[in-house]
N, C-alpha and C. Protein backbone atom coordinates (compact mmCIF):
# COMPACT_ATOMS: atom_id res chain seq x y z
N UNK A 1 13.87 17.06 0.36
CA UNK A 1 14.54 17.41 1.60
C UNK A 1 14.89 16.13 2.33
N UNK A 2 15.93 15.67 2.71
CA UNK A 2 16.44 15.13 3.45
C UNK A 2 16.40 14.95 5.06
N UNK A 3 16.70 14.12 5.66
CA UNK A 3 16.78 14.31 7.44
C UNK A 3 17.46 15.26 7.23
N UNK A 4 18.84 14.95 7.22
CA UNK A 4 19.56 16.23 7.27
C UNK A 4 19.32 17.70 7.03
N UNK A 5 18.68 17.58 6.16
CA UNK A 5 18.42 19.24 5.20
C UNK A 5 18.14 19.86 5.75
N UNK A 6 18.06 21.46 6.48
CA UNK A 6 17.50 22.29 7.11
C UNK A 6 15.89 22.56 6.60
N UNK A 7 15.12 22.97 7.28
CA UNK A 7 13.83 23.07 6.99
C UNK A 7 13.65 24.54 6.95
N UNK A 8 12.94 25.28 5.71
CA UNK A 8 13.34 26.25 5.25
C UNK A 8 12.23 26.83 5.87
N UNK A 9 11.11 27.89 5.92
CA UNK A 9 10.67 28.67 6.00
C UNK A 9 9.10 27.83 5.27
N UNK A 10 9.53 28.01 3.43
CA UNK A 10 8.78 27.64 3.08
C UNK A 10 8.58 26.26 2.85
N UNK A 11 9.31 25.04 3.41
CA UNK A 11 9.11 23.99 3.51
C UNK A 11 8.47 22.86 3.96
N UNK A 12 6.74 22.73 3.76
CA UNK A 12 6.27 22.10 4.73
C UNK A 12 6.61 20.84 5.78
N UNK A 13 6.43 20.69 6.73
CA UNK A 13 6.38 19.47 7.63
C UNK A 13 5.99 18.42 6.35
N UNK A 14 6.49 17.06 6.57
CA UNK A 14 5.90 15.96 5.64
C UNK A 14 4.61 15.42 6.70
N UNK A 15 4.15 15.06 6.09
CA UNK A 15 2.64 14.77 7.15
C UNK A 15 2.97 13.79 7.93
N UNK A 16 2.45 14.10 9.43
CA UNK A 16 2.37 12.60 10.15
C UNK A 16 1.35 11.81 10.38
N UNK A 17 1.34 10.46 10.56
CA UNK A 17 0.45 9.48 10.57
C UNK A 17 -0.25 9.65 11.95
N UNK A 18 -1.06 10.55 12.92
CA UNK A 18 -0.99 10.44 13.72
C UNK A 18 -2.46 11.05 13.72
N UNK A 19 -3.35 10.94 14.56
CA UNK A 19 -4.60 11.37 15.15
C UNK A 19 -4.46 12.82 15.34
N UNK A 20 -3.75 13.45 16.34
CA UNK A 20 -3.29 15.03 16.24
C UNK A 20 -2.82 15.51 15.59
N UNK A 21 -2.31 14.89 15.13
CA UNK A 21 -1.79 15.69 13.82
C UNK A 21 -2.94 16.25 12.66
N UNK A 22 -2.90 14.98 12.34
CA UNK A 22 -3.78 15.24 10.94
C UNK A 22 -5.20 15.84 11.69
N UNK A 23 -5.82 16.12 12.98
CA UNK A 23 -6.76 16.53 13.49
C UNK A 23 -6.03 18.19 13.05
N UNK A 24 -5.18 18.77 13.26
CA UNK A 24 -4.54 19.83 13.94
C UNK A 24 -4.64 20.51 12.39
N UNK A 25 -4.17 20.02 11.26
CA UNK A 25 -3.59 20.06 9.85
C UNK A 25 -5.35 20.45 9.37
N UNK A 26 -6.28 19.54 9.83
CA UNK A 26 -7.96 19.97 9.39
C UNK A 26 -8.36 20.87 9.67
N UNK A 27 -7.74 20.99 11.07
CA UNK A 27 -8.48 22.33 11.83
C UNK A 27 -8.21 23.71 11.04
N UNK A 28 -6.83 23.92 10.96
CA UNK A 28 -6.15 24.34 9.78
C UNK A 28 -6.93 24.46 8.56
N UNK A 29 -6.92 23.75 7.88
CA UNK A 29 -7.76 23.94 6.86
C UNK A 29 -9.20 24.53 6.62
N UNK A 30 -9.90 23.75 7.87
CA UNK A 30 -11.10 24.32 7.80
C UNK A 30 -11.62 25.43 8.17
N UNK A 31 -9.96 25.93 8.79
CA UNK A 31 -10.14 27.42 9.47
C UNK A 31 -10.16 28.33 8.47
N UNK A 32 -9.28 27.29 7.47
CA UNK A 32 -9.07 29.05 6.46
C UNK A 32 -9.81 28.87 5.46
N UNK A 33 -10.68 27.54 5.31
CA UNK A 33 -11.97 27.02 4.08
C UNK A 33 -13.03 28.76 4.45
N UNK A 34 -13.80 28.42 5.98
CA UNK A 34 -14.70 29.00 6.62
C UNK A 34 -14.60 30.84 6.67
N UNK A 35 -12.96 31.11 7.20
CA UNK A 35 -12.59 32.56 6.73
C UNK A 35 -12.61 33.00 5.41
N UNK A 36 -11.88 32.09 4.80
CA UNK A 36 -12.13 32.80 3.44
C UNK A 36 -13.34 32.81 2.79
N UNK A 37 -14.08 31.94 2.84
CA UNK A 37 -15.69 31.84 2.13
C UNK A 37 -16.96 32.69 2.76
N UNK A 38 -16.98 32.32 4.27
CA UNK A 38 -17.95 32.92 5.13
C UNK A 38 -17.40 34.14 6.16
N UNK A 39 -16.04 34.34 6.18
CA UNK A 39 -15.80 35.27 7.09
C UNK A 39 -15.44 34.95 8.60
N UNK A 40 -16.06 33.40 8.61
CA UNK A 40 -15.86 32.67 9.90
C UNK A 40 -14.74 33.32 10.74
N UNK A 41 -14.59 33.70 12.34
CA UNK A 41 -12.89 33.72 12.50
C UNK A 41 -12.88 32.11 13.77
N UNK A 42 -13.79 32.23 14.55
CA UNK A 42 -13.83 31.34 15.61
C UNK A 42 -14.77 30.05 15.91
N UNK A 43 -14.87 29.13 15.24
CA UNK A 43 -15.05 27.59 15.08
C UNK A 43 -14.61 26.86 15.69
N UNK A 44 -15.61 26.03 16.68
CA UNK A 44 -14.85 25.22 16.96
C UNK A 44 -14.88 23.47 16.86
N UNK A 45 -14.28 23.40 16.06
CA UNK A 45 -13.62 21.90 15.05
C UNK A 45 -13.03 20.91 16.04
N UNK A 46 -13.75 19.61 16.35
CA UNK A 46 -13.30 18.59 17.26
C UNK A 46 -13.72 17.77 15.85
N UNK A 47 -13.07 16.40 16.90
CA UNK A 47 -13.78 14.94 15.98
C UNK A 47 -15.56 14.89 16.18
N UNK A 48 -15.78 15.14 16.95
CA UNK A 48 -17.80 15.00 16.49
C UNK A 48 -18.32 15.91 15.88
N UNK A 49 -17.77 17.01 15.12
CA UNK A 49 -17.98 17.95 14.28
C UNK A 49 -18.46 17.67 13.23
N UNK A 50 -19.63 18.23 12.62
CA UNK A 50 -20.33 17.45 10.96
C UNK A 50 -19.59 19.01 10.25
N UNK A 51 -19.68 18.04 9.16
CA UNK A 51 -19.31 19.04 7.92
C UNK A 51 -20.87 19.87 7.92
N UNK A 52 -21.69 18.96 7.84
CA UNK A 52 -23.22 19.68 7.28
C UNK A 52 -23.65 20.50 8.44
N UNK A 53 -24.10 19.91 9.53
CA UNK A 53 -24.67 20.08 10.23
C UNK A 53 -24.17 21.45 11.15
N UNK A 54 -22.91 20.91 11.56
CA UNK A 54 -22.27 22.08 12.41
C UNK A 54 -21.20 23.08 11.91
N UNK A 55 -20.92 22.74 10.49
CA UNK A 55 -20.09 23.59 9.33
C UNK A 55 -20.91 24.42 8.66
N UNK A 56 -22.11 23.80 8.33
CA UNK A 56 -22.95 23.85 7.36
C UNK A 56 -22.08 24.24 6.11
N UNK A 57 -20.97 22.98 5.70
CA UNK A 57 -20.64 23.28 4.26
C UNK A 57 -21.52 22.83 3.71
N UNK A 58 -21.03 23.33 2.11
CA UNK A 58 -21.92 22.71 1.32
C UNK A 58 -21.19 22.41 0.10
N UNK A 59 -21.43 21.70 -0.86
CA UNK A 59 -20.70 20.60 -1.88
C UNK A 59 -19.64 21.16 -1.97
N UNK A 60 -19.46 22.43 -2.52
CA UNK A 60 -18.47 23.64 -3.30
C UNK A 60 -17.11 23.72 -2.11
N UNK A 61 -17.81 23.32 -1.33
CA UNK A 61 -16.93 23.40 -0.16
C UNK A 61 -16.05 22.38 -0.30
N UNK A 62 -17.15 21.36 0.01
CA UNK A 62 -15.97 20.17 0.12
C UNK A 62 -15.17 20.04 -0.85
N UNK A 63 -15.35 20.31 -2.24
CA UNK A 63 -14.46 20.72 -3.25
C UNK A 63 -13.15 20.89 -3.09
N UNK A 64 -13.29 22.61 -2.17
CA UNK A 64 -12.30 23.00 -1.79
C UNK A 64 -11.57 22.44 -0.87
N UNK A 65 -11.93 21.91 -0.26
CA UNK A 65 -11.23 20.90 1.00
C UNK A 65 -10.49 20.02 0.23
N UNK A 66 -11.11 19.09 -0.78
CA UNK A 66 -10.52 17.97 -1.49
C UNK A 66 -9.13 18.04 -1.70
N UNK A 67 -9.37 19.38 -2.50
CA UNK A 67 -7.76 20.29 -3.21
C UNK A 67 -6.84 20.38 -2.13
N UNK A 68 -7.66 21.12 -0.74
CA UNK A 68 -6.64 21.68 0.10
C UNK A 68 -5.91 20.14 0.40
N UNK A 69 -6.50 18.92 1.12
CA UNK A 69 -6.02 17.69 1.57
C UNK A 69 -5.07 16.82 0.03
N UNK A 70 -5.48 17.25 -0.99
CA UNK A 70 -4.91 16.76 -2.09
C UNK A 70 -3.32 17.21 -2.20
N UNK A 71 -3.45 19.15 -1.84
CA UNK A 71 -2.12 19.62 -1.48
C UNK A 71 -1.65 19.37 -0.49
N UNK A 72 -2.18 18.75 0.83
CA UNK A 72 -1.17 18.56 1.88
C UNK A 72 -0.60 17.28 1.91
N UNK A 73 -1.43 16.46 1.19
CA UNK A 73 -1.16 14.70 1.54
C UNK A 73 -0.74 14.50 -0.13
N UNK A 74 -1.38 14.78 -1.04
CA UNK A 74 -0.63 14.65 -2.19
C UNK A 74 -1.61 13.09 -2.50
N UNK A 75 -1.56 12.20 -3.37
CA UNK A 75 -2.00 11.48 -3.78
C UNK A 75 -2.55 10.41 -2.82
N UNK A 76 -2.01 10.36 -1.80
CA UNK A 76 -2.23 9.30 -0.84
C UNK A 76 -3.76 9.47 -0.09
N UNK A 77 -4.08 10.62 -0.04
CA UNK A 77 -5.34 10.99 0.11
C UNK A 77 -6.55 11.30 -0.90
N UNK A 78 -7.37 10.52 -1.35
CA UNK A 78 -8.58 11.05 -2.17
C UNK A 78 -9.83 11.07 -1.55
N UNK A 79 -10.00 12.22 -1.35
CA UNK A 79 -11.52 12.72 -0.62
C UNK A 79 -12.41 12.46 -1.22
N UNK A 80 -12.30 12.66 -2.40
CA UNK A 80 -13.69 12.28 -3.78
C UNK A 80 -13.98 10.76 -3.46
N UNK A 81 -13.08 10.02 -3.57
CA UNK A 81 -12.80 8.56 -3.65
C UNK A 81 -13.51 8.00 -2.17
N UNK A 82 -12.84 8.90 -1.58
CA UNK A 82 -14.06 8.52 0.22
C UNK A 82 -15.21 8.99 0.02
N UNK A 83 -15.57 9.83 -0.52
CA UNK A 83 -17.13 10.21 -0.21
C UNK A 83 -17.76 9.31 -1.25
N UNK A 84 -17.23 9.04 -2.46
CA UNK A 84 -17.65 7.79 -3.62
C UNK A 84 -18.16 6.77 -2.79
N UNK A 85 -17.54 6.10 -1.91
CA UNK A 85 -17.86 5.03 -1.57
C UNK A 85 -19.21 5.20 -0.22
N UNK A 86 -19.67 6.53 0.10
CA UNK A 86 -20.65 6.38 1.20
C UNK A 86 -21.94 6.44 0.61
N UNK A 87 -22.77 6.17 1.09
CA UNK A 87 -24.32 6.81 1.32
C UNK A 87 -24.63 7.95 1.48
N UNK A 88 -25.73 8.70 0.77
CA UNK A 88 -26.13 10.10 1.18
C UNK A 88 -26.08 10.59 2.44
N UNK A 89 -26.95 9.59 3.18
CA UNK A 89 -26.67 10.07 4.91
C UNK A 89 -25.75 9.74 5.21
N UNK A 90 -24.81 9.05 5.09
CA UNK A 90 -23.37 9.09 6.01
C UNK A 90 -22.32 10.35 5.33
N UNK A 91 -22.56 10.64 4.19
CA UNK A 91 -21.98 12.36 3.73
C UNK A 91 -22.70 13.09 4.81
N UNK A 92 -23.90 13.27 5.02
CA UNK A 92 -24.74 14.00 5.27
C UNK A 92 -24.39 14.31 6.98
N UNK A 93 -23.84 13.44 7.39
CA UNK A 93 -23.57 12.52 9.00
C UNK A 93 -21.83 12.79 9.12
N UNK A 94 -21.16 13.20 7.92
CA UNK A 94 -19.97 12.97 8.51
C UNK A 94 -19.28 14.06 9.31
N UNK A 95 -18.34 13.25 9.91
CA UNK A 95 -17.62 14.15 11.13
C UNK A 95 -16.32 14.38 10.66
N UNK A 96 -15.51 15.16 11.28
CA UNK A 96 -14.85 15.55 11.23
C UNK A 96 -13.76 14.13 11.85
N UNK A 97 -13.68 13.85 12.69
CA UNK A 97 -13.15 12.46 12.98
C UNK A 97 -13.22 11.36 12.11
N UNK A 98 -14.01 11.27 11.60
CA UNK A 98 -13.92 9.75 10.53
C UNK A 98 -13.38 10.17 9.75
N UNK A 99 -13.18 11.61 9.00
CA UNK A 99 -12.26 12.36 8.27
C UNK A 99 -10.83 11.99 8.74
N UNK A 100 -10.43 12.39 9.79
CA UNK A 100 -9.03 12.00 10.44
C UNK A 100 -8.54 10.48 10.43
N UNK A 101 -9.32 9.77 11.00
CA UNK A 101 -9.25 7.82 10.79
C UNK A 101 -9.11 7.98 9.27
N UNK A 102 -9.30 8.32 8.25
CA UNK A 102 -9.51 8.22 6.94
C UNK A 102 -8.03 8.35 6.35
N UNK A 103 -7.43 9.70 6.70
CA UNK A 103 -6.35 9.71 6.54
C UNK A 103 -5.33 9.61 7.50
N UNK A 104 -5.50 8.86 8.71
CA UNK A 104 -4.57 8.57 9.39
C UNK A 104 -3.91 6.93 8.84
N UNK A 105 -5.43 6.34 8.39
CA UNK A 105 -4.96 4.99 7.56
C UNK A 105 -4.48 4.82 6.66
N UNK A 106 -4.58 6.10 5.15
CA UNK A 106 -4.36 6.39 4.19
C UNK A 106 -2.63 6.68 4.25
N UNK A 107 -2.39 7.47 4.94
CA UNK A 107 -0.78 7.66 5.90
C UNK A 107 0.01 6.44 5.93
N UNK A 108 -0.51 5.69 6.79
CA UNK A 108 -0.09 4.40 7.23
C UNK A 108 0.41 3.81 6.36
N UNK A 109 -0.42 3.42 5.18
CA UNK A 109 -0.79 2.17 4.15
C UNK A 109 0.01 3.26 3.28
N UNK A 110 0.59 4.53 3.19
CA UNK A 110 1.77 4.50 2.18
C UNK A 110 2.72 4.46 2.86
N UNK A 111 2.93 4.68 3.97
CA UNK A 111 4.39 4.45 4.44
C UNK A 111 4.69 3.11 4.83
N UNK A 112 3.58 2.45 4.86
CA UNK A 112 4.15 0.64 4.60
C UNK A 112 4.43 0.04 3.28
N UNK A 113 3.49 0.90 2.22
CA UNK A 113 4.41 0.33 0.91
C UNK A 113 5.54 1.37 0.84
């Protein structure tokens, strides 16, 4: 799709590099991770939000998350590849915000190459 091109229905937004955004795009996601698995309808998902703690996901989850951020960002994002590089407790610790910084930089650093 082009600037020009009309934006169809089924055409997603291309992602933006931006803090709200990609906050807005998680929330999203994790809304429909939590409904579809647990039934969840009303969560509420800021940046000091733990996956563990105040999600209480659990591995299978993040799984599914991986995929979902894999389909929205496409290669530029690897979730596996971020959690590779932490410590048990900082998985254990993470927020929902360092999630966002993660791929707000990831964003960045492809649209500068």
């Amino acid at each position: 799709m082009t600037a020009d091109s009309p934006r169809t229905p089924d055409s997603p937004l291309p992602p933006v590099a931006d803090e709200e955004a990609v906050l807005a795009d998680l929330r999203d996601m994790l809304t429909r991770l939590l409904q579809d698995e647990y039934g969840l309808d009303e969560v509420e998902i800021g940046l000091h939000t733990t996956f563990n703690r105040d999600l209480e996901l659990e591995s299978i989850d993040l799984v599914t998350l991986a995929g979902m951020l894999q389909e929205r960002y496409g290669e530029r994002i690897n979730f596996a590849e971020f959690l590779a590089g932490m410590e048990f407790d900082e998985i254990i610790e993470l927020t929902v915000g360092r999630l966002v910084e993660y791929v707000v930089t990831g964003l960045k650093a492809a649209e500068a190459s």
